[in-house]
Protein backbone atom coordinates (compact mmCIF):
# COMPACT_ATOMS: atom_id res chain seq x y z
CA UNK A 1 54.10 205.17 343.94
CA UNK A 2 57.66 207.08 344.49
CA UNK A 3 59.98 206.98 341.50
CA UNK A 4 63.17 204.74 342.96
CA UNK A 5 65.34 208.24 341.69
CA UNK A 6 63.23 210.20 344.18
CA UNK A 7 64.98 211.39 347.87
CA UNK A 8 62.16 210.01 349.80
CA UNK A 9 62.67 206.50 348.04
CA UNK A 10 66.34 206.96 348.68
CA UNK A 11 65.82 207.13 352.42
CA UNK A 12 63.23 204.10 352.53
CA UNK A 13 65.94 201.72 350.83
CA UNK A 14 68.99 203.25 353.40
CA UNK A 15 66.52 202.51 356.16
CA UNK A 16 65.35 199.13 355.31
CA UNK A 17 68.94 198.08 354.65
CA UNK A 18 70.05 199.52 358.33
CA UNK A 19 67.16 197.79 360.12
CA UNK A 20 68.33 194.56 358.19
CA UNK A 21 71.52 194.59 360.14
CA UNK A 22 70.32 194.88 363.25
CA UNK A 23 69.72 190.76 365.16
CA UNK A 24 66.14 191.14 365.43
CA UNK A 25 66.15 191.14 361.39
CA UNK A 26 68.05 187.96 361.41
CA UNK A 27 65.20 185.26 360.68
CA UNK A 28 64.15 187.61 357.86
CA UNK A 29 67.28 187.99 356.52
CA UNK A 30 67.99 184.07 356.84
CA UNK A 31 64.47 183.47 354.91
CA UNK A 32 65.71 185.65 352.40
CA UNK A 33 68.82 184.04 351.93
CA UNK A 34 67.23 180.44 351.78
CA UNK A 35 64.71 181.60 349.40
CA UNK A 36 67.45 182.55 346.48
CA UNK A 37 69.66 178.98 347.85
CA UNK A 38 69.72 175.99 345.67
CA UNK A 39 68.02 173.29 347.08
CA UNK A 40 70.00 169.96 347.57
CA UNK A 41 67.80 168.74 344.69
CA UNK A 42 69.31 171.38 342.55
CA UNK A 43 72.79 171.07 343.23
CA UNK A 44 72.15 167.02 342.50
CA UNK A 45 70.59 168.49 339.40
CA UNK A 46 73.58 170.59 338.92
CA UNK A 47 76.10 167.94 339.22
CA UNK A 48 74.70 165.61 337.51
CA UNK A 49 74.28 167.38 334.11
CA UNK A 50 77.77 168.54 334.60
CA UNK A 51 79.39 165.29 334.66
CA UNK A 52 77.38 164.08 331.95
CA UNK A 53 77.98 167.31 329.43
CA UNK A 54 81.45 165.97 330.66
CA UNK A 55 81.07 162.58 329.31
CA UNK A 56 79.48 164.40 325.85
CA UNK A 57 82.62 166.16 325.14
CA UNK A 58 84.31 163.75 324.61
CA UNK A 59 82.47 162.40 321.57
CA UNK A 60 79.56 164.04 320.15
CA UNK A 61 80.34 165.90 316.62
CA UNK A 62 78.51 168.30 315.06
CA UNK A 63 76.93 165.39 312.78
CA UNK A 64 75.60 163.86 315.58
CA UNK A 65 73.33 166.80 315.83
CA UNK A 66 72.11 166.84 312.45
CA UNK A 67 74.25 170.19 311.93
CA UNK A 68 74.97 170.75 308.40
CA UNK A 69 78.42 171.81 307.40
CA UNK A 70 77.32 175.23 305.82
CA UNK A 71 76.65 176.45 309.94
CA UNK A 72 79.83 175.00 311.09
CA UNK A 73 81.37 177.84 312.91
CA UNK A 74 84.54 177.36 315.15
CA UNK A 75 85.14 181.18 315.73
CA UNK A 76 81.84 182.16 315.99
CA UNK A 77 80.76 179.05 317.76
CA UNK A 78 83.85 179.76 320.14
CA UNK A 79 82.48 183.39 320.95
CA UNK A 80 79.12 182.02 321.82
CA UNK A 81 80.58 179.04 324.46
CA UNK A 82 82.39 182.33 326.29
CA UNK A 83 78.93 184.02 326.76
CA UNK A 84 77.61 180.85 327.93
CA UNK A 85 79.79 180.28 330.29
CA UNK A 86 79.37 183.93 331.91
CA UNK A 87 76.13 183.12 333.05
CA UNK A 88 77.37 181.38 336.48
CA UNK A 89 79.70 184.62 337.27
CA UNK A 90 76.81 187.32 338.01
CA UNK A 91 74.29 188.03 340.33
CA UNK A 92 70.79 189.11 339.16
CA UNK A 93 68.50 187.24 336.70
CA UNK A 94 68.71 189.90 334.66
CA UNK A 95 72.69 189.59 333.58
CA UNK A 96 72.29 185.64 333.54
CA UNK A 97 69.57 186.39 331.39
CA UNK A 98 71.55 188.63 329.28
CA UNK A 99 74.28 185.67 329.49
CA UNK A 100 72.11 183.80 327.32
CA UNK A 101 70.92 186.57 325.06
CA UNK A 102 74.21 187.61 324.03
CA UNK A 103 75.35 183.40 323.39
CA UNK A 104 71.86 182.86 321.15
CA UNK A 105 72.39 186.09 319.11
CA UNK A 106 75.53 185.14 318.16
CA UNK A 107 74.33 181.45 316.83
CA UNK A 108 70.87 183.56 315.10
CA UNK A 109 73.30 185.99 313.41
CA UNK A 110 75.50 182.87 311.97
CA UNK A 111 72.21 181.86 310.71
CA UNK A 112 71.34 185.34 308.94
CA UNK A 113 74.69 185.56 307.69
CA UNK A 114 74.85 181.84 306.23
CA UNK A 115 70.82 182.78 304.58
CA UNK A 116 72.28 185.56 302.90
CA UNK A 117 75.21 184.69 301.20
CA UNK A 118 73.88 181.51 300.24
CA UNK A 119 70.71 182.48 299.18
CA UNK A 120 69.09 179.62 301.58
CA UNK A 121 65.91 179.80 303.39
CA UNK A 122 66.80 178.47 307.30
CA UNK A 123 64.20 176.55 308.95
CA UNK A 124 63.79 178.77 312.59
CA UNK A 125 64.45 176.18 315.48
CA UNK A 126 65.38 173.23 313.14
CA UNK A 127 68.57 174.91 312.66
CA UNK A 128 68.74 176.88 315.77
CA UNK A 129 68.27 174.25 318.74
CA UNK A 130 70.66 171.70 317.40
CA UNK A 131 73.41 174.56 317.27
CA UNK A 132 72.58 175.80 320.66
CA UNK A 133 73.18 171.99 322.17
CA UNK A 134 76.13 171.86 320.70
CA UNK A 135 77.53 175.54 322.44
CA UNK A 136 76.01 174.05 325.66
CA UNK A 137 77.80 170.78 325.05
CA UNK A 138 80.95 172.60 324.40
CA UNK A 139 80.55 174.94 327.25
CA UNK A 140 79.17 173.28 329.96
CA UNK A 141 78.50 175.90 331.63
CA UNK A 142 78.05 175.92 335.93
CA UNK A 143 75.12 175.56 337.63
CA UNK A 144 72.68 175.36 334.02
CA UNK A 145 69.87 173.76 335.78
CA UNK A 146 69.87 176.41 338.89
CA UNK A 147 70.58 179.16 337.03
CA UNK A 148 68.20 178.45 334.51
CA UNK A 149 65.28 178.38 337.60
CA UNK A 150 66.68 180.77 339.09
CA UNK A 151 66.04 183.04 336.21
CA UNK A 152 62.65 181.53 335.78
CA UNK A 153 61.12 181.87 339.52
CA UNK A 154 63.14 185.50 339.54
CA UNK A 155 62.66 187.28 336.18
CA UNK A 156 59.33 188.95 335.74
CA UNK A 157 56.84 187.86 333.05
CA UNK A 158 56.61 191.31 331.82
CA UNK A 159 60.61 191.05 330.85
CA UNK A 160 59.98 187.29 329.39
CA UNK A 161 58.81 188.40 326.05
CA UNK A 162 59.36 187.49 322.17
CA UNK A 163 62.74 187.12 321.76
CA UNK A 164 63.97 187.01 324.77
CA UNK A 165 61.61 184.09 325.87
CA UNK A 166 62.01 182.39 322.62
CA UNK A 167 65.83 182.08 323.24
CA UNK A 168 65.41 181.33 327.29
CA UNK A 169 62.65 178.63 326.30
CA UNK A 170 65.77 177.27 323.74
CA UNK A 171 68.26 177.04 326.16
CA UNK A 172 65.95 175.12 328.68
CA UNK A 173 65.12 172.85 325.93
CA UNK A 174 68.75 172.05 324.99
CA UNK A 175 69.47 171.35 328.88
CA UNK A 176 66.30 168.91 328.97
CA UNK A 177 68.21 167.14 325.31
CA UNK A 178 71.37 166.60 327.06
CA UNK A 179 69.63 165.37 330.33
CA UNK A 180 67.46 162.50 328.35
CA UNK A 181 70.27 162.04 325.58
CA UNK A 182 70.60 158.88 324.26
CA UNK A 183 71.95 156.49 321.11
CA UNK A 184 68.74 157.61 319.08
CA UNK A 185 69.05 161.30 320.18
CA UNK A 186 72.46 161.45 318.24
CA UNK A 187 71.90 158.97 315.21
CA UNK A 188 73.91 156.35 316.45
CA UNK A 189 72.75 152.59 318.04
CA UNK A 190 72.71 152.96 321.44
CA UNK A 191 75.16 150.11 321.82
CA UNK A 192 77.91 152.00 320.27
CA UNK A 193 76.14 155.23 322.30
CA UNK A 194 77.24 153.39 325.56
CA UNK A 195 80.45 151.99 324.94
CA UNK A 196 81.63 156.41 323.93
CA UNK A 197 79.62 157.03 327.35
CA UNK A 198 81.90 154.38 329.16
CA UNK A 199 85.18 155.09 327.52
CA UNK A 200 84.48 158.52 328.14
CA UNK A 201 84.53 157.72 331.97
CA UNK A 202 87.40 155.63 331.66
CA UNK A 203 89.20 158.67 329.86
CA UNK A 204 87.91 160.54 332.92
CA UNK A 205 89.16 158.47 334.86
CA UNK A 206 92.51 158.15 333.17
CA UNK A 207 92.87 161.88 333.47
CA UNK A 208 92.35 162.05 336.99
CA UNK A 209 94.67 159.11 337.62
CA UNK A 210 97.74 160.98 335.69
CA UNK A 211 96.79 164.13 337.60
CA UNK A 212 97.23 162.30 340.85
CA UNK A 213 100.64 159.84 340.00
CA UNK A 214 102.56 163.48 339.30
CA UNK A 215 102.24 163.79 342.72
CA UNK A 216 102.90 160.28 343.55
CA UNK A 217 104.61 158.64 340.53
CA UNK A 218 106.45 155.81 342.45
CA UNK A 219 104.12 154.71 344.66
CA UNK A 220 101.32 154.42 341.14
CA UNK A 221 104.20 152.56 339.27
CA UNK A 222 105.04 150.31 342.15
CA UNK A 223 100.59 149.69 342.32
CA UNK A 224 100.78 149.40 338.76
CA UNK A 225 103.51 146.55 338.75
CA UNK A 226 101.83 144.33 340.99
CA UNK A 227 98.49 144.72 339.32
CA UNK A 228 99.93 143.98 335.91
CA UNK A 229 100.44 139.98 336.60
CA UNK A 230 96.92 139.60 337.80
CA UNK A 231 94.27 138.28 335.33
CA UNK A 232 92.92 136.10 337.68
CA UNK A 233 89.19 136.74 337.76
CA UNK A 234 89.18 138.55 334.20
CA UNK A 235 86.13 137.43 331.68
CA UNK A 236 87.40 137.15 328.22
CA UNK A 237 84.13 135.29 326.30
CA UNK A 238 85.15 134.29 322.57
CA UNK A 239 88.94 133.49 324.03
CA UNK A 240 88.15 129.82 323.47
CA UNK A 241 85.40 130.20 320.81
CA UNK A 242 86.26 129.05 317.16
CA UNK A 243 85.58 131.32 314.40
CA UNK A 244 83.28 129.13 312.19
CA UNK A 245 81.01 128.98 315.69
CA UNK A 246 80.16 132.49 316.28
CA UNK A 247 76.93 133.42 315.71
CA UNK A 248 76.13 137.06 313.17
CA UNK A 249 74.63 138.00 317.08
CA UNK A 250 78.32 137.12 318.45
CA UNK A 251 80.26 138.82 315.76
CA UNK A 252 78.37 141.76 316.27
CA UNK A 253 79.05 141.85 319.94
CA UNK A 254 82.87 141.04 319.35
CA UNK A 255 83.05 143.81 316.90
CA UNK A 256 81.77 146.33 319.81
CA UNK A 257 84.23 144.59 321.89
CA UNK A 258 86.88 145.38 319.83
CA UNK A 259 85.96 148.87 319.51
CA UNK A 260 86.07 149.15 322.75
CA UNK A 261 89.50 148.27 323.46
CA UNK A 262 90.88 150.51 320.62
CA UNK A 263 89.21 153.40 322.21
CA UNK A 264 90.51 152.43 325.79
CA UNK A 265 93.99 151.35 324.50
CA UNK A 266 94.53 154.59 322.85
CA UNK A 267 93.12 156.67 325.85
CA UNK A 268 95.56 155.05 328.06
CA UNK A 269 98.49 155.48 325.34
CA UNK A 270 98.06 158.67 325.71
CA UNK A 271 97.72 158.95 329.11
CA UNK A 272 100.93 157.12 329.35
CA UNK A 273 102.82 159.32 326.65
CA UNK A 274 101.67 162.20 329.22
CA UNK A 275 102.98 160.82 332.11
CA UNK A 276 106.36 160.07 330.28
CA UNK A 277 106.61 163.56 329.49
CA UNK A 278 105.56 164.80 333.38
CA UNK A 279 108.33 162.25 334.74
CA UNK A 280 111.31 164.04 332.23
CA UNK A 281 110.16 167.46 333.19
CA UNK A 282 110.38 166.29 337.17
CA UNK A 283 113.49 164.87 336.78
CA UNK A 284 114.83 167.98 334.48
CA UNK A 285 113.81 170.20 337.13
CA UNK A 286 115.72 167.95 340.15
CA UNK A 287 119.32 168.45 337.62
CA UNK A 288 118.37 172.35 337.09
């Protein structure tokens, strides 16, 4: 076989890439194309994992990961998210690979760093995968699930080996975490799991709504006015209840309730306080 530095290999590759412009190469070319596409299956995949690493953001801590103080890293952590998030921006499995490589290094040489001065034996993947959720968490970075297959149908074996496997394998293993996350996953009852998963939305939601009324503050405060006399319709359950009556089951679902509302209340404070300060900076630039 030629060596690809060799003239005669030269010419082969300059050939095969003229014949590939002519239209009789243009169901090859197509084939070829399709064959490195996301399916639609991906890109649901893709989506879907997005939004919800969205929703995470919001509330999972490090402690909800079982991630001791002593590997609590903002800078380093920081540095790793910014490889992460590379990963979507080149071309061959090889960089995204190397996307990854560079993000886990950084998290395995906070762990060496942490062993040594502390004089503390680390556990491997104990400490490692919990970390590594958390960077993806924080990073979110594009396309995870197709680039991660990508890299897996287009990668040879040969190049999949010790360490570079073991931190590939890591990564794929933190994406399936976030996909099947749950109350349990992060120490908490998964009652109090949903109700951060829906106030998260809501604060999505929020966001998007104050986005949109800069562009269109009078007609939202004219919507909002005529919503704000409406209850009709509205469930409020332990409005009439009496105190003494509430069941320990009750209480418990009040208290949730109430959590709820705090969260959402101070969500849309904020959201409010935002829009005050859009509205002054719109009219200061109508006087100026």
């Amino acid at each position: 076989m030629e060596s690809p530095t060799s003239p005669a290999w030269r010419l082969d590759f300059y050939d095969f890439i003229g014949r590939m412009r002519r239209p009789a190469a243009a169901d090859l070319f197509h084939s070829i194309r399709r064959a490195f596409a996301s399916s639609a299956e991906d890109v649901k995949s893709d989506i879907e994992i997005s939004e919800k690493i969205g929703l995470l953001q919001h509330f999972v801590r490090p402690h909800h990961l079982d991630i001791p103080k002593l590997l609590q890293n903002e800078a380093a952590w920081l540095l790793a998210v910014k490889e992460l998030q590379k990963i979507n921006s080149f071309k061959s499995p090889r960089e995204k690979l190397s996307c990854i490589m560079s993000c886990c290094q950084v998290i395995n040489n906070l762990l060496l760093n942490v062993s040594m001065s502390n004089d503390r034996t680390l556990s491997g993947a104990d400490d490692f995968l919990p970390i590594l959720i958390y960077i993806t968490i924080k990073a979110n970075p594009p396309q995870l699930h197709s680039n991660l297959k990508f890299i897996q149908h287009f990668r040879r074996e040969t190049k999949l080996i010790s360490e570079v496997e073991y931190y590939l394998t890591n990564l794929i293993s933190a994406k399936m975490f976030i996909m099947n996350v749950n109350g349990r996953s992060l120490s908490m009852e998964e009652s109090v799991f949903q109700a951060h998963m829906e106030s998260a939305r809501l604060g999505n939601h929020i966001s998007v709504a104050s986005t949109s009324s800069s562009q269109g503050l009078g007609t939202s405060i004219t919507g909002l006015n005529e919503e704000s006399g409406d209850t009709e319709g509205l469930k409020f359950p332990f409005m009439d209840s009496e105190t003494e009556s509430l069941t320990p089951v009750e209480v418990k679902q009040l208290h949730e309730l109430y959590r709820q509302v705090v969260t959402r209340y101070t969500l849309l404070s904020k959201a409010l306080r935002k829009l005050s300060v859009d509205e002054d900076q719109l009219l200061n630039s109508v006087d100026d």
